[in-house]
C-alpha atoms as a PDB file:
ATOM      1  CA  UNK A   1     -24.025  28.355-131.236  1.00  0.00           C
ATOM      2  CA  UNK A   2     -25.867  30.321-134.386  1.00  0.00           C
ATOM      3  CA  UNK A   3     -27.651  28.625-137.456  1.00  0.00           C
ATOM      4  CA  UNK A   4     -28.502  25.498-135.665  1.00  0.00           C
ATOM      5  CA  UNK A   5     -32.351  24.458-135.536  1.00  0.00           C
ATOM      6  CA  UNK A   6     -32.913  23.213-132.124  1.00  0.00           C
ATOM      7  CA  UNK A   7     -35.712  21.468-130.410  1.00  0.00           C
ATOM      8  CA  UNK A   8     -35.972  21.237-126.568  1.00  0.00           C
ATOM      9  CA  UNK A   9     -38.390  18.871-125.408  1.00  0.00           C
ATOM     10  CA  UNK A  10     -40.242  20.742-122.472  1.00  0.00           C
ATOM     11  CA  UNK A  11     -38.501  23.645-122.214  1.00  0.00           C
ATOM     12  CA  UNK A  12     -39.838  25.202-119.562  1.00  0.00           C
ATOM     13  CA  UNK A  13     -37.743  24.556-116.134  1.00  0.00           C
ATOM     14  CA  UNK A  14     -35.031  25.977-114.826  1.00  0.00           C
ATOM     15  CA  UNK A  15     -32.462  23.095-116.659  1.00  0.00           C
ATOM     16  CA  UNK A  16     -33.466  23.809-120.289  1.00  0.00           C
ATOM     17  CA  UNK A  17     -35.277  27.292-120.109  1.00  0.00           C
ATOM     18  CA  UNK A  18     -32.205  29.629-119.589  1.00  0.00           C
ATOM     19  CA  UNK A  19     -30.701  27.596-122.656  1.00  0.00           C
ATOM     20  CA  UNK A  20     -33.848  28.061-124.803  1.00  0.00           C
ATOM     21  CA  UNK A  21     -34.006  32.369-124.240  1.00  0.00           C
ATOM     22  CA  UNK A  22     -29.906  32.291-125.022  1.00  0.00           C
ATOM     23  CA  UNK A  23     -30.337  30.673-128.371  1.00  0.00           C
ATOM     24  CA  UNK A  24     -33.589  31.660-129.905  1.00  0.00           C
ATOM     25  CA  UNK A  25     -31.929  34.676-130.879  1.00  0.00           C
ATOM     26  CA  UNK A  26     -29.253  33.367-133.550  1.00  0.00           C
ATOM     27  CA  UNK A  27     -30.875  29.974-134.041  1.00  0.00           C
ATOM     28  CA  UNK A  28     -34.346  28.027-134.902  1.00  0.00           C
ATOM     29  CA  UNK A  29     -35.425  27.406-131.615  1.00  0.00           C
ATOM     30  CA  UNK A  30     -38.618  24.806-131.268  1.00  0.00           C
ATOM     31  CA  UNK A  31     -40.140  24.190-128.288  1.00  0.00           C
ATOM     32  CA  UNK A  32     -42.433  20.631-127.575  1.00  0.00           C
ATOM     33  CA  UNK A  33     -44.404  20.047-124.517  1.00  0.00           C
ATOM     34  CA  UNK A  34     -48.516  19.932-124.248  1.00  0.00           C
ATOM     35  CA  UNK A  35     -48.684  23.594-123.282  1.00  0.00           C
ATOM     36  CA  UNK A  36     -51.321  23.146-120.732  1.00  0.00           C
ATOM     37  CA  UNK A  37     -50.830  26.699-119.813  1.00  0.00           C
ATOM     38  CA  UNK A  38     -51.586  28.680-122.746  1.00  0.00           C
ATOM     39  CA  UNK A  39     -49.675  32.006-121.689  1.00  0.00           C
ATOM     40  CA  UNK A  40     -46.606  29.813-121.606  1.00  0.00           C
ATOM     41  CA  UNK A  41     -46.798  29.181-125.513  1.00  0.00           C
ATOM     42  CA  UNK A  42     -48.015  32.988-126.505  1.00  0.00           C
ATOM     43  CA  UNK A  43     -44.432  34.393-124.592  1.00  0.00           C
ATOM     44  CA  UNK A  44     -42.304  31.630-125.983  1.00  0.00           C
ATOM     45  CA  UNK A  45     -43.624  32.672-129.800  1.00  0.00           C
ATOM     46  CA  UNK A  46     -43.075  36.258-128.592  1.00  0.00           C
ATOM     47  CA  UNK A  47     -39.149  35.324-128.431  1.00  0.00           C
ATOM     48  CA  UNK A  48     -39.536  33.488-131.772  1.00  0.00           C
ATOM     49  CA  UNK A  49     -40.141  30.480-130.623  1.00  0.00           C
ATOM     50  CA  UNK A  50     -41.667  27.650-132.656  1.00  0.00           C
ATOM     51  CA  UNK A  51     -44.114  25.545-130.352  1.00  0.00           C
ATOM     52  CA  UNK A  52     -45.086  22.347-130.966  1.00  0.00           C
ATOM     53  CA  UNK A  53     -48.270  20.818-129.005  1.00  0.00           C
ATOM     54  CA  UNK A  54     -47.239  17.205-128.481  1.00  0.00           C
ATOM     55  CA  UNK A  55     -47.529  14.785-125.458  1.00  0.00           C
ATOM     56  CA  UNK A  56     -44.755  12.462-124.171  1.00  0.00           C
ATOM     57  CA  UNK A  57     -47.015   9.513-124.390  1.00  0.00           C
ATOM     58  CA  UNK A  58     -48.192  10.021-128.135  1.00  0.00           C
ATOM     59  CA  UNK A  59     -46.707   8.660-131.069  1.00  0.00           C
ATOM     60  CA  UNK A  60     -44.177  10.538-132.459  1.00  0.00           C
ATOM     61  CA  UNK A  61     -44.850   9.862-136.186  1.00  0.00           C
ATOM     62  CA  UNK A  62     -45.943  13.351-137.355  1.00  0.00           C
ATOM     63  CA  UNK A  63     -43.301  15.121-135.517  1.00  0.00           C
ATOM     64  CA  UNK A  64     -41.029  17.878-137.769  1.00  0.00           C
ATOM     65  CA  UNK A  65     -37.171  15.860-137.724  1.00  0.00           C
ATOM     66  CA  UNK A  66     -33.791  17.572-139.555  1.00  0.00           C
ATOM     67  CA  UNK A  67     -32.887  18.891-135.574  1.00  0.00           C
ATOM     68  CA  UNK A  68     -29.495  19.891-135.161  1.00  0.00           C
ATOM     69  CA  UNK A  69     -29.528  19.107-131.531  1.00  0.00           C
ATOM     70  CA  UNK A  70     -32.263  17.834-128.854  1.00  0.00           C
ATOM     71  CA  UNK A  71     -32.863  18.838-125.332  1.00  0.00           C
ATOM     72  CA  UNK A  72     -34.719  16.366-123.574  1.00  0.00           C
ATOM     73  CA  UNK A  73     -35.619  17.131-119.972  1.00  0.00           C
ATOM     74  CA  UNK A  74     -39.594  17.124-119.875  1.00  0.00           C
ATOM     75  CA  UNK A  75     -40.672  14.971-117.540  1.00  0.00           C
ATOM     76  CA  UNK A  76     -44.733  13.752-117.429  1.00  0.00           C
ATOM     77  CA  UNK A  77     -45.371  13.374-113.735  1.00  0.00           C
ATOM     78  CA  UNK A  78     -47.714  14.670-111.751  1.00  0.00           C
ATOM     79  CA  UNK A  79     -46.638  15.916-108.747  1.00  0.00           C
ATOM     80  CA  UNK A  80     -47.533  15.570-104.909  1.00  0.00           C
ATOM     81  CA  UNK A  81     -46.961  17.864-102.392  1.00  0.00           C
ATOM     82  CA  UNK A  82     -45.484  16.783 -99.306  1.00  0.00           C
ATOM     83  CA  UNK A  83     -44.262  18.784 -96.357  1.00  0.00           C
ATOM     84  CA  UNK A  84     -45.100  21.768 -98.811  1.00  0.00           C
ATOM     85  CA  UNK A  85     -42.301  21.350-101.385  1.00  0.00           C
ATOM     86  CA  UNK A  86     -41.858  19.519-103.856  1.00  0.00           C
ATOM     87  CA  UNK A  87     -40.239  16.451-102.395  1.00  0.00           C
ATOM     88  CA  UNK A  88     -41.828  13.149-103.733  1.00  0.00           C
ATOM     89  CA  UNK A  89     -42.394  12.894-107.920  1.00  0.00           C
ATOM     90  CA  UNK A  90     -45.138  10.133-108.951  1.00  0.00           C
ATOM     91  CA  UNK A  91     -45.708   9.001-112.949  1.00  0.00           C
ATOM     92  CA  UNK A  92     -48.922  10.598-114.475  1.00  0.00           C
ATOM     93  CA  UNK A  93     -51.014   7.465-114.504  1.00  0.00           C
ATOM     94  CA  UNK A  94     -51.106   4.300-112.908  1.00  0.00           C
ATOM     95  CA  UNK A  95     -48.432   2.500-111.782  1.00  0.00           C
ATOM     96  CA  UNK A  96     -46.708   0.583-112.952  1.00  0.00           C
ATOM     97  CA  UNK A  97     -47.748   1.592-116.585  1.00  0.00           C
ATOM     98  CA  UNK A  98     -46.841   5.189-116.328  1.00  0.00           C
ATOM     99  CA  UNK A  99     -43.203   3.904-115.359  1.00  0.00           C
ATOM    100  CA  UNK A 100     -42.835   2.186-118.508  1.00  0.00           C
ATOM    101  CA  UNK A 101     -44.495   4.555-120.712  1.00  0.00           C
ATOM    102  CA  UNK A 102     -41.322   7.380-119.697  1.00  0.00           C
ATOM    103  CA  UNK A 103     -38.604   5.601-120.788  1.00  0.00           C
ATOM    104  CA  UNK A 104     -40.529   3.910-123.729  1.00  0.00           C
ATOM    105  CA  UNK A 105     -41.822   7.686-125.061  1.00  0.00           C
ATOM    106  CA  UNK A 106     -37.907   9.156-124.602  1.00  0.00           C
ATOM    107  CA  UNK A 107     -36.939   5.853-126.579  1.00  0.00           C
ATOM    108  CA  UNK A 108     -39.647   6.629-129.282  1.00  0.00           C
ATOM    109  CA  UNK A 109     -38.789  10.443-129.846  1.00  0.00           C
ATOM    110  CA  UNK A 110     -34.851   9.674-129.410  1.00  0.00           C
ATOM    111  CA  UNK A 111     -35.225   7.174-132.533  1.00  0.00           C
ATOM    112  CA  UNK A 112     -37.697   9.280-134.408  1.00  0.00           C
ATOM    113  CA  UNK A 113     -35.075  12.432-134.087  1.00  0.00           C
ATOM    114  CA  UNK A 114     -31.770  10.234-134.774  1.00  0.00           C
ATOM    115  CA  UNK A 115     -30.350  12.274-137.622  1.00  0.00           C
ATOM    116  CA  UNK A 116     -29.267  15.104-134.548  1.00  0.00           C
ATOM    117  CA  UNK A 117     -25.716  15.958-134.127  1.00  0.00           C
ATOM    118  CA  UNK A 118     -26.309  15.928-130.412  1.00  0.00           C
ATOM    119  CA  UNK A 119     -29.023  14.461-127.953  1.00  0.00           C
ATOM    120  CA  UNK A 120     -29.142  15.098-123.944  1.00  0.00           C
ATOM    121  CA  UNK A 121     -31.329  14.004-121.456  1.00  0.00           C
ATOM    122  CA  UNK A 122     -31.606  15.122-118.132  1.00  0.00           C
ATOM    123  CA  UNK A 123     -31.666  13.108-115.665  1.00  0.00           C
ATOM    124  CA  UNK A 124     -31.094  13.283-112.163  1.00  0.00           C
ATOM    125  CA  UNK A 125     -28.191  12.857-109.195  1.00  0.00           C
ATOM    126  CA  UNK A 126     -31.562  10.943-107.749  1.00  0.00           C
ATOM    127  CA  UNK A 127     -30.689   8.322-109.376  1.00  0.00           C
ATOM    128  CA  UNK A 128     -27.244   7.802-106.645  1.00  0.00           C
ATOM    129  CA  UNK A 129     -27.347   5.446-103.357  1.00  0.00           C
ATOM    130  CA  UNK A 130     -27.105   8.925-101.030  1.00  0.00           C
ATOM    131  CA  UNK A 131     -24.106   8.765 -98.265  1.00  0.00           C
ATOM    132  CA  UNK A 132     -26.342  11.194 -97.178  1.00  0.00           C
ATOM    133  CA  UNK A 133     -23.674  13.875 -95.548  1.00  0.00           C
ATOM    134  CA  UNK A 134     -21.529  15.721 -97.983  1.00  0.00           C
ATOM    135  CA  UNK A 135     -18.818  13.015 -99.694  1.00  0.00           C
ATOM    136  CA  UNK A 136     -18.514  13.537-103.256  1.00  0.00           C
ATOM    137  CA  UNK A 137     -20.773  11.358-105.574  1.00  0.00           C
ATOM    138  CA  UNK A 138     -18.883  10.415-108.830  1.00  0.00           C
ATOM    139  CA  UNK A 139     -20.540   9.586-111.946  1.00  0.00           C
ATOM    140  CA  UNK A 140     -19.245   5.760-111.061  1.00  0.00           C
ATOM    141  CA  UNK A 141     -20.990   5.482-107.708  1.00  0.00           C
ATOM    142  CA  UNK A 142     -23.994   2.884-107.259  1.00  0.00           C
ATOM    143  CA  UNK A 143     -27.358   3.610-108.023  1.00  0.00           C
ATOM    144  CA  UNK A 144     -29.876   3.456-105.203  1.00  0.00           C
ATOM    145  CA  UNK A 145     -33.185   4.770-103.635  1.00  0.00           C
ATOM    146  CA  UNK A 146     -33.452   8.321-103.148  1.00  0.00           C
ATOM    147  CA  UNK A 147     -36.392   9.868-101.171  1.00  0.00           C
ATOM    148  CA  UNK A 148     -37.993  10.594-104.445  1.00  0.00           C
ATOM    149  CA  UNK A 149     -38.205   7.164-105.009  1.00  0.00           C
ATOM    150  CA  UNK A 150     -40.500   6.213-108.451  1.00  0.00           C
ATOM    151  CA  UNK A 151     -39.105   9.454-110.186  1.00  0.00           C
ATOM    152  CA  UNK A 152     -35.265   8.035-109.888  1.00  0.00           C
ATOM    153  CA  UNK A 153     -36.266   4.996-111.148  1.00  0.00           C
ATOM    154  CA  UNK A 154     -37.840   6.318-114.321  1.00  0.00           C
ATOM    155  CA  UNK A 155     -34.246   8.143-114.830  1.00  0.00           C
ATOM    156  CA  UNK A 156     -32.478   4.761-114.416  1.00  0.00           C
ATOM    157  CA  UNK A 157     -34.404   3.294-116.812  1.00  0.00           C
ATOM    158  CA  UNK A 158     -34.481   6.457-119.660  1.00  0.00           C
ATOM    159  CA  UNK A 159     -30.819   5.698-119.621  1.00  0.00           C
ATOM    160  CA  UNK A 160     -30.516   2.555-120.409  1.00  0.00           C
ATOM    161  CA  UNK A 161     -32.410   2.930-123.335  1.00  0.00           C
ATOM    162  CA  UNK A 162     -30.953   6.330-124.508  1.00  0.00           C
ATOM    163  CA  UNK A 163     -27.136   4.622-123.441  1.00  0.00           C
ATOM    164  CA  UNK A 164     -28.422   1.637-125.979  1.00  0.00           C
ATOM    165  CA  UNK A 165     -29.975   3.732-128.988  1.00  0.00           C
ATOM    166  CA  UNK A 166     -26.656   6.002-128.844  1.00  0.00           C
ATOM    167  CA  UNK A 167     -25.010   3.061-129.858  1.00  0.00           C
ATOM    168  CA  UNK A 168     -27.460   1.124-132.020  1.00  0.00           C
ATOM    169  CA  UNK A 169     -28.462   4.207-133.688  1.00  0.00           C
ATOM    170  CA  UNK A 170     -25.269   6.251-134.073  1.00  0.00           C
ATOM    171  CA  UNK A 171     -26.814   8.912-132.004  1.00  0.00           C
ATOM    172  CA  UNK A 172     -24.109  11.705-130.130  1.00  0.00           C
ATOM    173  CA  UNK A 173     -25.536  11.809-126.338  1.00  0.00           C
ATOM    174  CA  UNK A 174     -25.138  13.132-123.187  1.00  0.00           C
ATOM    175  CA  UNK A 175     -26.436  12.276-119.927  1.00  0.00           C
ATOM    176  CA  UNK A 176     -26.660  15.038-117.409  1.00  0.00           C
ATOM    177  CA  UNK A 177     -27.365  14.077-113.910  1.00  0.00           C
ATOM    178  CA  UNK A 178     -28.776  17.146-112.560  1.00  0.00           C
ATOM    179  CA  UNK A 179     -28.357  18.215-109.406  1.00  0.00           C
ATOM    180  CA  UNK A 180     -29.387  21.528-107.837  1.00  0.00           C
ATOM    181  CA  UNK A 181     -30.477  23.816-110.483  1.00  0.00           C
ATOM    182  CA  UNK A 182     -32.532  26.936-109.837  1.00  0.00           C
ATOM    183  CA  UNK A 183     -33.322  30.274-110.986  1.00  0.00           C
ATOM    184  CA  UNK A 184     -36.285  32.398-112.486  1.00  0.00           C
ATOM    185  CA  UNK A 185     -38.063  29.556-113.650  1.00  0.00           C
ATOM    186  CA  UNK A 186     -37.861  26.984-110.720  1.00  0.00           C
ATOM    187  CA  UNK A 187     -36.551  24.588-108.897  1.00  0.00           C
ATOM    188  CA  UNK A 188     -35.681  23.241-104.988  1.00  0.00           C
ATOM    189  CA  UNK A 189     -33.939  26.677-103.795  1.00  0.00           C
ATOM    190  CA  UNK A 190     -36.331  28.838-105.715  1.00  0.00           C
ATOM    191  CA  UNK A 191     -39.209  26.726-104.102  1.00  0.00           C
ATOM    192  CA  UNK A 192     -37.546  27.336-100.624  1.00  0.00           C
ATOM    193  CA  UNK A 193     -37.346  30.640-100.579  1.00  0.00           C
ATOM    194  CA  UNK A 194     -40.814  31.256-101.718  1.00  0.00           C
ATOM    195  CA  UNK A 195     -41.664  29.053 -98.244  1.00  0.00           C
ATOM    196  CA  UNK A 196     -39.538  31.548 -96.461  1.00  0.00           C
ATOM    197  CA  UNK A 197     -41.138  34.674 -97.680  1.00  0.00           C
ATOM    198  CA  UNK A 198     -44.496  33.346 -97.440  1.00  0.00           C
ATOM    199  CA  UNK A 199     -43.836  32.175 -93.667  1.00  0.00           C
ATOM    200  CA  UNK A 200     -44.338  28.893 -94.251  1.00  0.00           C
ATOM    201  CA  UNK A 201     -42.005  25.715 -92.647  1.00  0.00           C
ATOM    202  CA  UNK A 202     -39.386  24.347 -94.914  1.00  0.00           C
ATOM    203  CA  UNK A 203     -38.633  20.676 -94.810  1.00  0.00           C
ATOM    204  CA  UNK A 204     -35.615  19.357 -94.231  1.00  0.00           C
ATOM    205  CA  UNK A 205     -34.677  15.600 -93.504  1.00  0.00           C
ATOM    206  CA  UNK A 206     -34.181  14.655 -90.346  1.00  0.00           C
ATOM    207  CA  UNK A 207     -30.772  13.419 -90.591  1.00  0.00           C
ATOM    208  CA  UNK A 208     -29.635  16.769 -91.625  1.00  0.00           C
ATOM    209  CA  UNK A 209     -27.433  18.984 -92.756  1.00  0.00           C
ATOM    210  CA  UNK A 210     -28.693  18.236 -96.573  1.00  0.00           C
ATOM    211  CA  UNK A 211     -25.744  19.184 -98.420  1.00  0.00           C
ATOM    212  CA  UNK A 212     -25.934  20.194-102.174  1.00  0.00           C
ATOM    213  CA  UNK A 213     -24.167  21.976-104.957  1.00  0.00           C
ATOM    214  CA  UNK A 214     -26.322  24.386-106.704  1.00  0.00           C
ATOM    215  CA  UNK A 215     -26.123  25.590-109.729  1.00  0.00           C
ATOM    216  CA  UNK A 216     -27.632  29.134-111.156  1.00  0.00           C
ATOM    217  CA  UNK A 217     -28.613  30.023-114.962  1.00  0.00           C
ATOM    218  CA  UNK A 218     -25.354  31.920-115.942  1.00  0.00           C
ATOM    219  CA  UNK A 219     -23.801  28.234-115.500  1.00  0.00           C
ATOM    220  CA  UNK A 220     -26.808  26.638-116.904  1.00  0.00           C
ATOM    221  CA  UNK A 221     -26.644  28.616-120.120  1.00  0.00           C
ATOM    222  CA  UNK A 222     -22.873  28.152-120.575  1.00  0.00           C
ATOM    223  CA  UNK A 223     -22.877  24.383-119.756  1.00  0.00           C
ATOM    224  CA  UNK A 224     -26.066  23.494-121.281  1.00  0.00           C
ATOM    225  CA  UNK A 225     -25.020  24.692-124.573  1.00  0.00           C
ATOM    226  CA  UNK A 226     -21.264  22.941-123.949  1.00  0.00           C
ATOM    227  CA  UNK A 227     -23.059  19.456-123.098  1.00  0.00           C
ATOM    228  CA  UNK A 228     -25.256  20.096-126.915  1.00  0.00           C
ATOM    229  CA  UNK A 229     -22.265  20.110-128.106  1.00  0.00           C
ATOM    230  CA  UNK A 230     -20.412  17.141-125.855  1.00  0.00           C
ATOM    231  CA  UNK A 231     -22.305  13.999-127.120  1.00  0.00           C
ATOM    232  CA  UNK A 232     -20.479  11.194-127.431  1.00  0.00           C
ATOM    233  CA  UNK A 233     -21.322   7.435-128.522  1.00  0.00           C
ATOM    234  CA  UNK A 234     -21.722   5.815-126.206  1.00  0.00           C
ATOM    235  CA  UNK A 235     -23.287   8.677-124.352  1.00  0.00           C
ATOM    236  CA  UNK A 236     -21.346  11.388-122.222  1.00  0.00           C
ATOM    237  CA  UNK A 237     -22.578  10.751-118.837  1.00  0.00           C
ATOM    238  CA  UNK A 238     -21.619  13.340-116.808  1.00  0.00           C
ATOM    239  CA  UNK A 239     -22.773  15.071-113.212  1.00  0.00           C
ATOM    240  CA  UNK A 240     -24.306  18.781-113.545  1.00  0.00           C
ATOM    241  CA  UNK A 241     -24.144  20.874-110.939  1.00  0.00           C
ATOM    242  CA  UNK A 242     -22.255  23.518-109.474  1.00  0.00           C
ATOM    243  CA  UNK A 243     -18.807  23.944-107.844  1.00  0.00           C
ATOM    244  CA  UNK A 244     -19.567  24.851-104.696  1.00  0.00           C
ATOM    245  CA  UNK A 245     -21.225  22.589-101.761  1.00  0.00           C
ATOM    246  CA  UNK A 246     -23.527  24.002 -99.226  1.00  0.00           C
ATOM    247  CA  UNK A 247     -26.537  22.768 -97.585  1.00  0.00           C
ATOM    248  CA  UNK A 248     -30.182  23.394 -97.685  1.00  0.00           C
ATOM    249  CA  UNK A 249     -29.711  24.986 -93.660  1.00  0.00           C
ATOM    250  CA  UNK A 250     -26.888  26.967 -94.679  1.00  0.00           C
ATOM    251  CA  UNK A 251     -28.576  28.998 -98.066  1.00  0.00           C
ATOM    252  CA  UNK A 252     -31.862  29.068 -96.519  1.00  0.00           C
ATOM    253  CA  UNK A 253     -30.264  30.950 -93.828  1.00  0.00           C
ATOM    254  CA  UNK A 254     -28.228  33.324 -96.156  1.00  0.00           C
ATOM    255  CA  UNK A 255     -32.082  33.653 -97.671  1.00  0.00           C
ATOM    256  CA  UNK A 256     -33.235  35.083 -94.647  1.00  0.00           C
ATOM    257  CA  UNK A 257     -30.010  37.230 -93.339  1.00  0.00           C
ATOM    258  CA  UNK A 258     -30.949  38.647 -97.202  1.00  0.00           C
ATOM    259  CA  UNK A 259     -34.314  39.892 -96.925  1.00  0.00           C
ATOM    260  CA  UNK A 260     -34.728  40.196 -93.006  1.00  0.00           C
ATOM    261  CA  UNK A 261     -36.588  36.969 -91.729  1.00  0.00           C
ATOM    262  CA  UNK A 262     -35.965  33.761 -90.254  1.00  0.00           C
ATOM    263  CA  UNK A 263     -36.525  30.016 -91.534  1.00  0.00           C
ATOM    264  CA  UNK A 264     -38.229  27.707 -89.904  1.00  0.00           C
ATOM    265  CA  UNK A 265     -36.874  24.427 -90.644  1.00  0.00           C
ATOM    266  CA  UNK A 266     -39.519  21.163 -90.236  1.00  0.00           C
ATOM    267  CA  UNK A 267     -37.844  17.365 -90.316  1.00  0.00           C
ATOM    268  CA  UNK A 268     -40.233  15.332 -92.706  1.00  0.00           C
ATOM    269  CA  UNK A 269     -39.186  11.792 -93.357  1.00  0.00           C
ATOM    270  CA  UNK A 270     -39.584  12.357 -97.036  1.00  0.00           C
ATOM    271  CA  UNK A 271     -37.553  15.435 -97.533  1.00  0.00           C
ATOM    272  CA  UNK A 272     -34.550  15.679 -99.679  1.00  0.00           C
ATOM    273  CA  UNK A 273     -31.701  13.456 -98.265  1.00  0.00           C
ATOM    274  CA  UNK A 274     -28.066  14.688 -98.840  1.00  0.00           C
ATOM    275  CA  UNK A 275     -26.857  14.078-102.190  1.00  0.00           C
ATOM    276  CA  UNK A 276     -23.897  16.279-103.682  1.00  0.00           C
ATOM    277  CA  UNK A 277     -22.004  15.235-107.075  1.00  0.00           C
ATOM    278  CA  UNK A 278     -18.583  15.279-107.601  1.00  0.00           C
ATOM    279  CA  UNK A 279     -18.010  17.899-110.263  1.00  0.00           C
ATOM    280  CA  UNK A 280     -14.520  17.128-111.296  1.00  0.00           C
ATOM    281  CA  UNK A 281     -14.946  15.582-114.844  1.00  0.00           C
ATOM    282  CA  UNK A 282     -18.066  17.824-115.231  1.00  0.00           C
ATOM    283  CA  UNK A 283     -15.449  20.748-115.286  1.00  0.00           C
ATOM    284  CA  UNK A 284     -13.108  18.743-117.869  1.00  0.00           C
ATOM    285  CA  UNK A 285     -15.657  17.885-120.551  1.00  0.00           C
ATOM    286  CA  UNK A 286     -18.157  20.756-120.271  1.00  0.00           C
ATOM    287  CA  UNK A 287     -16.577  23.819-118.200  1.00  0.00           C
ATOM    288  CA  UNK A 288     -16.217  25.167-114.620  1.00  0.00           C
ATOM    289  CA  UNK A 289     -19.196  27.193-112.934  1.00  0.00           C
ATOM    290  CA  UNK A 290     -18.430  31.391-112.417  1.00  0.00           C
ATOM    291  CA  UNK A 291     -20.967  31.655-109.834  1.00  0.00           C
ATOM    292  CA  UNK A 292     -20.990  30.845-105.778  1.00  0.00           C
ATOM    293  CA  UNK A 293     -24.077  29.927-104.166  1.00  0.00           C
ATOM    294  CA  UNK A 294     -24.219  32.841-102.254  1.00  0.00           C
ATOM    295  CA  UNK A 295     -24.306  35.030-105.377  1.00  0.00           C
ATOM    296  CA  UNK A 296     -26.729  32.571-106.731  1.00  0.00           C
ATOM    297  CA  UNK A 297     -28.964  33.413-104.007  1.00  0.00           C
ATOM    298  CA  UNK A 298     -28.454  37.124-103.926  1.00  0.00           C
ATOM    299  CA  UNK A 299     -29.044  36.867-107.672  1.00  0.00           C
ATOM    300  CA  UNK A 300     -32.362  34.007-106.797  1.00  0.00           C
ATOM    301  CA  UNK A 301     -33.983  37.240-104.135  1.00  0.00           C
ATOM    302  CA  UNK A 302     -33.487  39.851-107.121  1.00  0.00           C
ATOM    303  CA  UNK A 303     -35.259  38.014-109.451  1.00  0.00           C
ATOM    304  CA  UNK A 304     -38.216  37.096-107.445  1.00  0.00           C
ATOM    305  CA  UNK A 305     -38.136  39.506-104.333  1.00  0.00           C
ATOM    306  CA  UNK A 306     -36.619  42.368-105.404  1.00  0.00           C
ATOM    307  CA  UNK A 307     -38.577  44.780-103.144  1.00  0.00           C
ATOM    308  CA  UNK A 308     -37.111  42.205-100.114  1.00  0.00           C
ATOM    309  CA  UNK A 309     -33.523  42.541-101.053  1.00  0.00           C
ATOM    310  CA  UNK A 310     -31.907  44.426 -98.006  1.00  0.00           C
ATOM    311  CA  UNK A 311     -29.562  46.585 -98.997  1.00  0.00           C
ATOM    312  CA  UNK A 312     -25.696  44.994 -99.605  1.00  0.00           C
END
C-alpha cells in the first residue's frame, strides 16, 4: 500500500501498531487517540506520524475526513487487574452508560469518515460462547459470555451498528475478531511472560488447558494491511488469528525452557477460558500466517528479554 492517507483510530496495541510503523513510510499515516502519555505522540511524529488528540466519547464534528482507509481498534476502558493480568475489561464510566457510549462513538466516527475505501474494526473472538477446550470456533458459531464479560458485549454491539452503517452508508468493512495477538507493543502472551520473568504467578482457568492461536506482528502487518483492503458491504467478518493452536500452559512453558525459569501457574475463576478460532476462511480472504508460535515466542523473548534469551 503507498499514496494512501490513513487514519488508525488508537494505534497503539499490538493489533494496529505493527500496521501503523509498516505504512507511515510510503503513505499519510494519522494517528487518533487522547494521547494521555505524551512520549507516545512525540515518537509517533518522529516516524511521521500525524497525531490527532481526540476522545472516543467526543463529537466527531471537527475531525480531518478524505481517509483512504480507517483502522478502528481503540477501545476506552479502563482496566482492572485481576489475578495480575489483564483478564477482566470494564467501560470507562458508569455502567450502563459507558456501554452505550462505545458502540454509539464507533457509530459516530464510522459515519463522519464514510467517504473511506475501507473501514475495520477490531473486535474480539470474546465475543464466542467458549467450548472451552480446543474445537475450532467458526465465524458462524453463537455468541456468548466470555470471562471478560462487559468488554464482549461492547464488541457485539459495535457490530451491529458498523454491520448496519456498511450497508446504509455504502461503507467497505471488515470485522476482525481478534484473537491472540502479541508482540513489542502488548498483549496476553507478552503480558505472561513479563509475569514469568518478574516471578510472579500466572493465571490460568481452572478448567485448563486454555488453548489459543496466537498470532505475531510479521502476520499482523501482512494481514492487517490485506483486511484494509478486504472490506466488503455488508462487512467482511472474518476470525484473526494465527494458524497454529497451542495453549497458554504449553507457550508459557516454552517461555521458561527459553530463558531458564519455571512458571508458576495459579487457577483464578476469572482467567481466560479456552477460546481458539477457526482460521480457515481467514486464510482465503486475507492470507495464511508464516510464523509458529514457538518462533513467535523466541521472537516475543528477543524483543523484550534479550539479555534472557539462552542460547539456541
Amino acid at each position: 500500500m503507498q499514496g494512501q492517507k490513513v487514519l488508525f483510530i488508537g494505534g497503539q496495541g499490538p493489533v494496529s501498531a505493527p500496521v501503523l510503523r509498516a505504512l507511515a513510510p510510503d503513505n499519510d499515516v494519522y494517528a487518533m487517540a487522547r494521547f494521555t502519555d505524551p512520549g507516545v505522540k512525540t515518537k509517533l511524529e518522529a516516524i511521521g506520524v500525524t497525531c490527532i488528540k481526540h476522545d472516543l466519547f467526543d463529537p466527531p464534528d471537527d475531525l480531518p475526513t478524505g481517509f483512504d482507509y480507517v483502522n478502528f481498534t481503540a477501545v476506552p476502558m479502563a482496566r482492572s487487574e485481576t489475578g495480575m493480568i489483564r483478564t477482566q475489561w470494564a467501560p470507562r464510566g458508569q455502567w450502563p452508560d459507558s456501554y452505550d457510549k462505545y458502540p454509539f462513538s464507533t457509530g459516530r466516527l464510522m459515519a463522519h469518515f464514510r467517504g473511506c475505501k475501507g473501514f475495520v474494526f477490531a473486535s474480539t473472538i470474546s465475543v464466542y460462547d467458549p467450548p472451552g477446550d480446543a474445537s475450532l470456533i467458526p465465524e458462524t458459531h453463537p455468541f456468548g459470555i466470555h470471562t471478560i464479560g462487559a468488554y464482549a458485549f461492547t464488541k457485539v454491539a459495535s457490530e451491529a451498528v458498523i454491520t448496519y452503517l456498511s450497508q446504509t452508508l455504502e461503507i467497505p468493512s471488515t470485522i476482525l475478531r481478534v484473537g491472540s495477538c502479541s508482540g513489542i507493543d502488548g498483549g496476553p502472551m507478552t503480558d505472561r511472560l513479563d509475569l514469568l520473568v518478574q516471578g510472579r504467578p500466572i493465571p490460568v482457568h481452572p478448567d485448563g488447558p486454555t488453548y489459543a492461536a496466537p498470532i505475531f506482528e510479521p502476520d499482523v502487518v501482512k494481514l492487517g494491511i490485506a483486511a484494509l483492503e478486504a472490506g466488503r458491504v455488508p462487512p467482511l467478518v472474518v476470525n484473526w488469528a494465527g494458524d497454529e493452536v497451542t495453549s497458554l500452559e504449553e507457550y508459557c512453558t516454552y517461555f521458561g525452557e527459553l530463558i531458564g525459569r519455571e512458571p508458576n501457574f495459579e487457577p483464578h475463576p476469572t482467567a481466560w477460558a479456552a477460546n481458539v478460532p477457526d482460521t480457515t476462511f481467514m486464510n482465503e480472504v486475507l492470507g495464511t500466517c508464516d510464523m509458529g508460535w514457538q518462533e513467535g515466542c523466541r521472537m516475543l523473548v528477543e524483543q523484550r528479554y534479550p539479555e534472557l534469551l539462552k542460547p539456541a
